[in-house]
C-alpha atoms as a PDB file:
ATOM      1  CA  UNK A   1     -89.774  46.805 -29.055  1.00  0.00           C
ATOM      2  CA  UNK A   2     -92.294  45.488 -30.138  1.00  0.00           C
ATOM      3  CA  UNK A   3     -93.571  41.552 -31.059  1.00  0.00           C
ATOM      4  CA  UNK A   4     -92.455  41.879 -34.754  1.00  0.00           C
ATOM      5  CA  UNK A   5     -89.191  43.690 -34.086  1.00  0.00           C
ATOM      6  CA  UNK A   6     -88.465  40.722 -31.737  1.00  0.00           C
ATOM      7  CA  UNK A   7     -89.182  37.978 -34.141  1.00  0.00           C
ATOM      8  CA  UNK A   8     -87.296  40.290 -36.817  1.00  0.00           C
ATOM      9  CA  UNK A   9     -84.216  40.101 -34.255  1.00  0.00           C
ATOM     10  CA  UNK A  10     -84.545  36.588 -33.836  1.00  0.00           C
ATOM     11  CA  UNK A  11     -84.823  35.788 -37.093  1.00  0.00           C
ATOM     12  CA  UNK A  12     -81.729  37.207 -37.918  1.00  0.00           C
ATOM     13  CA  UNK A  13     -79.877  35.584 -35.200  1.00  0.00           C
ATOM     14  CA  UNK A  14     -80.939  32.407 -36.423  1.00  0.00           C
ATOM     15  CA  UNK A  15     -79.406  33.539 -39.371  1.00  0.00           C
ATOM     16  CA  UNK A  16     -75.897  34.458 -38.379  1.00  0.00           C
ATOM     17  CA  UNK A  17     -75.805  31.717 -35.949  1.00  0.00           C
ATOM     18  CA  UNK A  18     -76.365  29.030 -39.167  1.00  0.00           C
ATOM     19  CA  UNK A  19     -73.850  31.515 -40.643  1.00  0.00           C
ATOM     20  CA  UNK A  20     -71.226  30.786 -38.355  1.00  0.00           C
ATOM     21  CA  UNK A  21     -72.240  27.078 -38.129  1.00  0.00           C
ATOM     22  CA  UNK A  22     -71.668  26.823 -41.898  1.00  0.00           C
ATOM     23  CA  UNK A  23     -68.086  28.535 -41.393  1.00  0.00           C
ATOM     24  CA  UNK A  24     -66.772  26.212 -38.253  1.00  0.00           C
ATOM     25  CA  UNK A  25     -67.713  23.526 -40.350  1.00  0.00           C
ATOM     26  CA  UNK A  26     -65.965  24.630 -43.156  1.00  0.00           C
ATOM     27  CA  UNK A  27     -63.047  25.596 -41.110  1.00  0.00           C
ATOM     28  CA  UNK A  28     -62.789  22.024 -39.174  1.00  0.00           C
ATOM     29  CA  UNK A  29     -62.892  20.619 -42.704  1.00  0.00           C
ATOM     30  CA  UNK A  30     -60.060  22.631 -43.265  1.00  0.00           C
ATOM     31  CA  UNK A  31     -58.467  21.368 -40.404  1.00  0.00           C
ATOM     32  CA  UNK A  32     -59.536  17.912 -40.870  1.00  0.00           C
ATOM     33  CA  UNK A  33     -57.560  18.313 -44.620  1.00  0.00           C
ATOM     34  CA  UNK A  34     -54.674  19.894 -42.697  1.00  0.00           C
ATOM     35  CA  UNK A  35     -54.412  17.329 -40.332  1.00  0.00           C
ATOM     36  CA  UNK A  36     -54.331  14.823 -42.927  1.00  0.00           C
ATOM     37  CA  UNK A  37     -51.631  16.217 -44.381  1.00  0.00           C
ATOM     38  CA  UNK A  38     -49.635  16.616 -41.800  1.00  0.00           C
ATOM     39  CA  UNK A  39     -50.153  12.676 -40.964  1.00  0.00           C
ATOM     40  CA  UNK A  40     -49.003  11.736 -44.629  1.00  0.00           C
ATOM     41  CA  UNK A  41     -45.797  14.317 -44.393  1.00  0.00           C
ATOM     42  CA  UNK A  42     -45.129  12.499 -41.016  1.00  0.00           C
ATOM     43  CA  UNK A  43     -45.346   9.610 -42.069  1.00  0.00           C
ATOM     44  CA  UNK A  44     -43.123  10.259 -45.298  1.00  0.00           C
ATOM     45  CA  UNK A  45     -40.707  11.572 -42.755  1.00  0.00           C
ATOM     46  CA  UNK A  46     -40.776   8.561 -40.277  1.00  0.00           C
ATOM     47  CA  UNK A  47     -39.820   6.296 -43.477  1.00  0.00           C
ATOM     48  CA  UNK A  48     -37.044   8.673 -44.883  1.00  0.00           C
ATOM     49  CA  UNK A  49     -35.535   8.674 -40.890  1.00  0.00           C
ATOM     50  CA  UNK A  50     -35.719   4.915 -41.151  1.00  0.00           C
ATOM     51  CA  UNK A  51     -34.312   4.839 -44.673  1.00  0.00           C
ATOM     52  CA  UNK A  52     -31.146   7.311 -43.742  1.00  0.00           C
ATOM     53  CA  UNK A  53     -30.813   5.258 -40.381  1.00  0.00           C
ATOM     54  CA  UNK A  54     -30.439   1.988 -42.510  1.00  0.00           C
ATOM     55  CA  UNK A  55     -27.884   3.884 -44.691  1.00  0.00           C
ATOM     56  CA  UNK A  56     -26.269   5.499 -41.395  1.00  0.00           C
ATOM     57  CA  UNK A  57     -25.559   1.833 -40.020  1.00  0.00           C
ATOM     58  CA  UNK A  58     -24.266   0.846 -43.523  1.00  0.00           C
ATOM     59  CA  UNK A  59     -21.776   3.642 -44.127  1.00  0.00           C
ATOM     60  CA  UNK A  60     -20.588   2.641 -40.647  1.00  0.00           C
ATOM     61  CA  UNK A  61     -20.108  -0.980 -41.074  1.00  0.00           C
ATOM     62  CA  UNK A  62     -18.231   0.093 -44.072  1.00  0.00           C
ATOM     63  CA  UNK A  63     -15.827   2.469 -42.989  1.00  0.00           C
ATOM     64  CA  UNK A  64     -15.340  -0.301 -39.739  1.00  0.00           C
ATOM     65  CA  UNK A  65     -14.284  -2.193 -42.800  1.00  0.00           C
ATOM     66  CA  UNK A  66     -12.180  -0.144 -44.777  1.00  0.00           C
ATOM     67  CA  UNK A  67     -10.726   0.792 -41.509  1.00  0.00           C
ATOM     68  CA  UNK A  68      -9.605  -2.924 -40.886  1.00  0.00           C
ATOM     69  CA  UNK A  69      -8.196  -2.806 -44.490  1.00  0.00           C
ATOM     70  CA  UNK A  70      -6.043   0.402 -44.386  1.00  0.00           C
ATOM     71  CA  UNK A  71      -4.281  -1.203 -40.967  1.00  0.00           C
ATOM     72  CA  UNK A  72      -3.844  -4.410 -43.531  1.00  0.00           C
ATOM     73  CA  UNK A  73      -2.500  -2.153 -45.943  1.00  0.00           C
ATOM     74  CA  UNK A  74       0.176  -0.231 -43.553  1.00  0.00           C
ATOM     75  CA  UNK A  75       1.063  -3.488 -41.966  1.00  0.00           C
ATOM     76  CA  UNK A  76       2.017  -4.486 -46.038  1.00  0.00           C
ATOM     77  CA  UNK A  77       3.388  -1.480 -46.760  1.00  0.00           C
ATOM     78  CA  UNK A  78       5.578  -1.298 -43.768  1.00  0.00           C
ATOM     79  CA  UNK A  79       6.863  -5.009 -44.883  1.00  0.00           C
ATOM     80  CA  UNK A  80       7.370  -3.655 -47.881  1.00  0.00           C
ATOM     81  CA  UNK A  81       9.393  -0.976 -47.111  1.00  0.00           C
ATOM     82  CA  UNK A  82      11.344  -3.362 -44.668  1.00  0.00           C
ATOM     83  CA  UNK A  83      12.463  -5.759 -48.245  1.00  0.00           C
ATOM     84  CA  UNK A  84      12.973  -2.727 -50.354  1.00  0.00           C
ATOM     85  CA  UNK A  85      15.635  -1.468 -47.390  1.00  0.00           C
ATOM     86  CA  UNK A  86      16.947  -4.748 -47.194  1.00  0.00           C
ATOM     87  CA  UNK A  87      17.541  -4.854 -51.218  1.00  0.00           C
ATOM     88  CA  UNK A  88      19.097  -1.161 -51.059  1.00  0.00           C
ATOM     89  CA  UNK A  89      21.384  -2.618 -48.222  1.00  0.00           C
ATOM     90  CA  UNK A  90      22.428  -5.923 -50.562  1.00  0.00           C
ATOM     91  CA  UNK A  91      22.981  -3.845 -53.510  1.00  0.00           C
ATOM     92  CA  UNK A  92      25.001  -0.673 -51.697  1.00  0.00           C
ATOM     93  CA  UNK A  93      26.811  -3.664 -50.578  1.00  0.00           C
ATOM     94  CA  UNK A  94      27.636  -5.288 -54.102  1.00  0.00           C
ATOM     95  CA  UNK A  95      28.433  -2.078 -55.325  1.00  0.00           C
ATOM     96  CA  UNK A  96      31.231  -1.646 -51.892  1.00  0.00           C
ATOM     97  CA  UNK A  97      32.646  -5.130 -52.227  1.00  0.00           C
ATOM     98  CA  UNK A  98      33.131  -5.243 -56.241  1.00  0.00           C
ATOM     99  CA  UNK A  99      34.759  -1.888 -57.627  1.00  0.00           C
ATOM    100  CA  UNK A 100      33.922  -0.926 -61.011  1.00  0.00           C
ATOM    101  CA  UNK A 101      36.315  -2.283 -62.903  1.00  0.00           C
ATOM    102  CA  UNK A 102      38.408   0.058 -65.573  1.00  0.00           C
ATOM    103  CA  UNK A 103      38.548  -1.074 -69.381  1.00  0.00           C
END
C-alpha cells in the first residue's frame, strides 16, 4: 500500500468518522428533545396527581358528611315512624271505643 493509498484511506476515515459525529449529535439532540418532553409530560402528570388528590380528599370529606346526615336522617325517620305508630294506635283506638253509629 502505498503513501497515496494510505492518505486515500485516511481521508476517508476522517470522513465517516465526521459522519458519525454529525449523526450522535443529531441523535443526542433527539434525545435532548425527548427528554424534554418527557420532563413537561411529568410534570403535567405530577399536577393532575395533585389535582385528583385534592379532589380525592374532597369527595371524602363529603361523603364523611353526608354520612353524618343519613344517621340524622334515620334517627328522624325512626321518630317519625315512632308518632305515626302512636297516631295509628290513638285512632284504632277511637274507632274501638266509639262504634259507628246507625242512622
Amino acid at each position: 500500500m502505498g503513501d497515496d493509498e494510505r492518505l486515500a484511506n485516511l481521508q476517508e476515515f476522517a470522513r465517516l468518522m465526521m459522519q458519525w459525529a454529525r449523526r450522535a449529535e443529531e441523535r443526542f439532540e433527539e434525545f435532548r428533545e425527548g427528554m424534554n418532553e418527557l420532563r413537561a409530560a411529568q410534570a403535567n402528570s405530577e399536577a393532575k396527581i395533585a389535582a385528583l388528590a385534592d379532589a380525592q380528599i374532597r369527595t371524602e370529606a363529603v361523603v364523611a358528611a353526608l354520612g353524618e346526615q343519613m344517621r340524622e336522617l334515620a334517627v328522624t325517620q325512626a321518630h317519625s315512624d315512632q308518632r305515626f305508630d302512636a297516631l295509628i294506635d290513638i285512632v284504632r283506638g277511637l274507632g274501638q271505643s266509639n262504634p259507628p253509629q246507625q242512622s
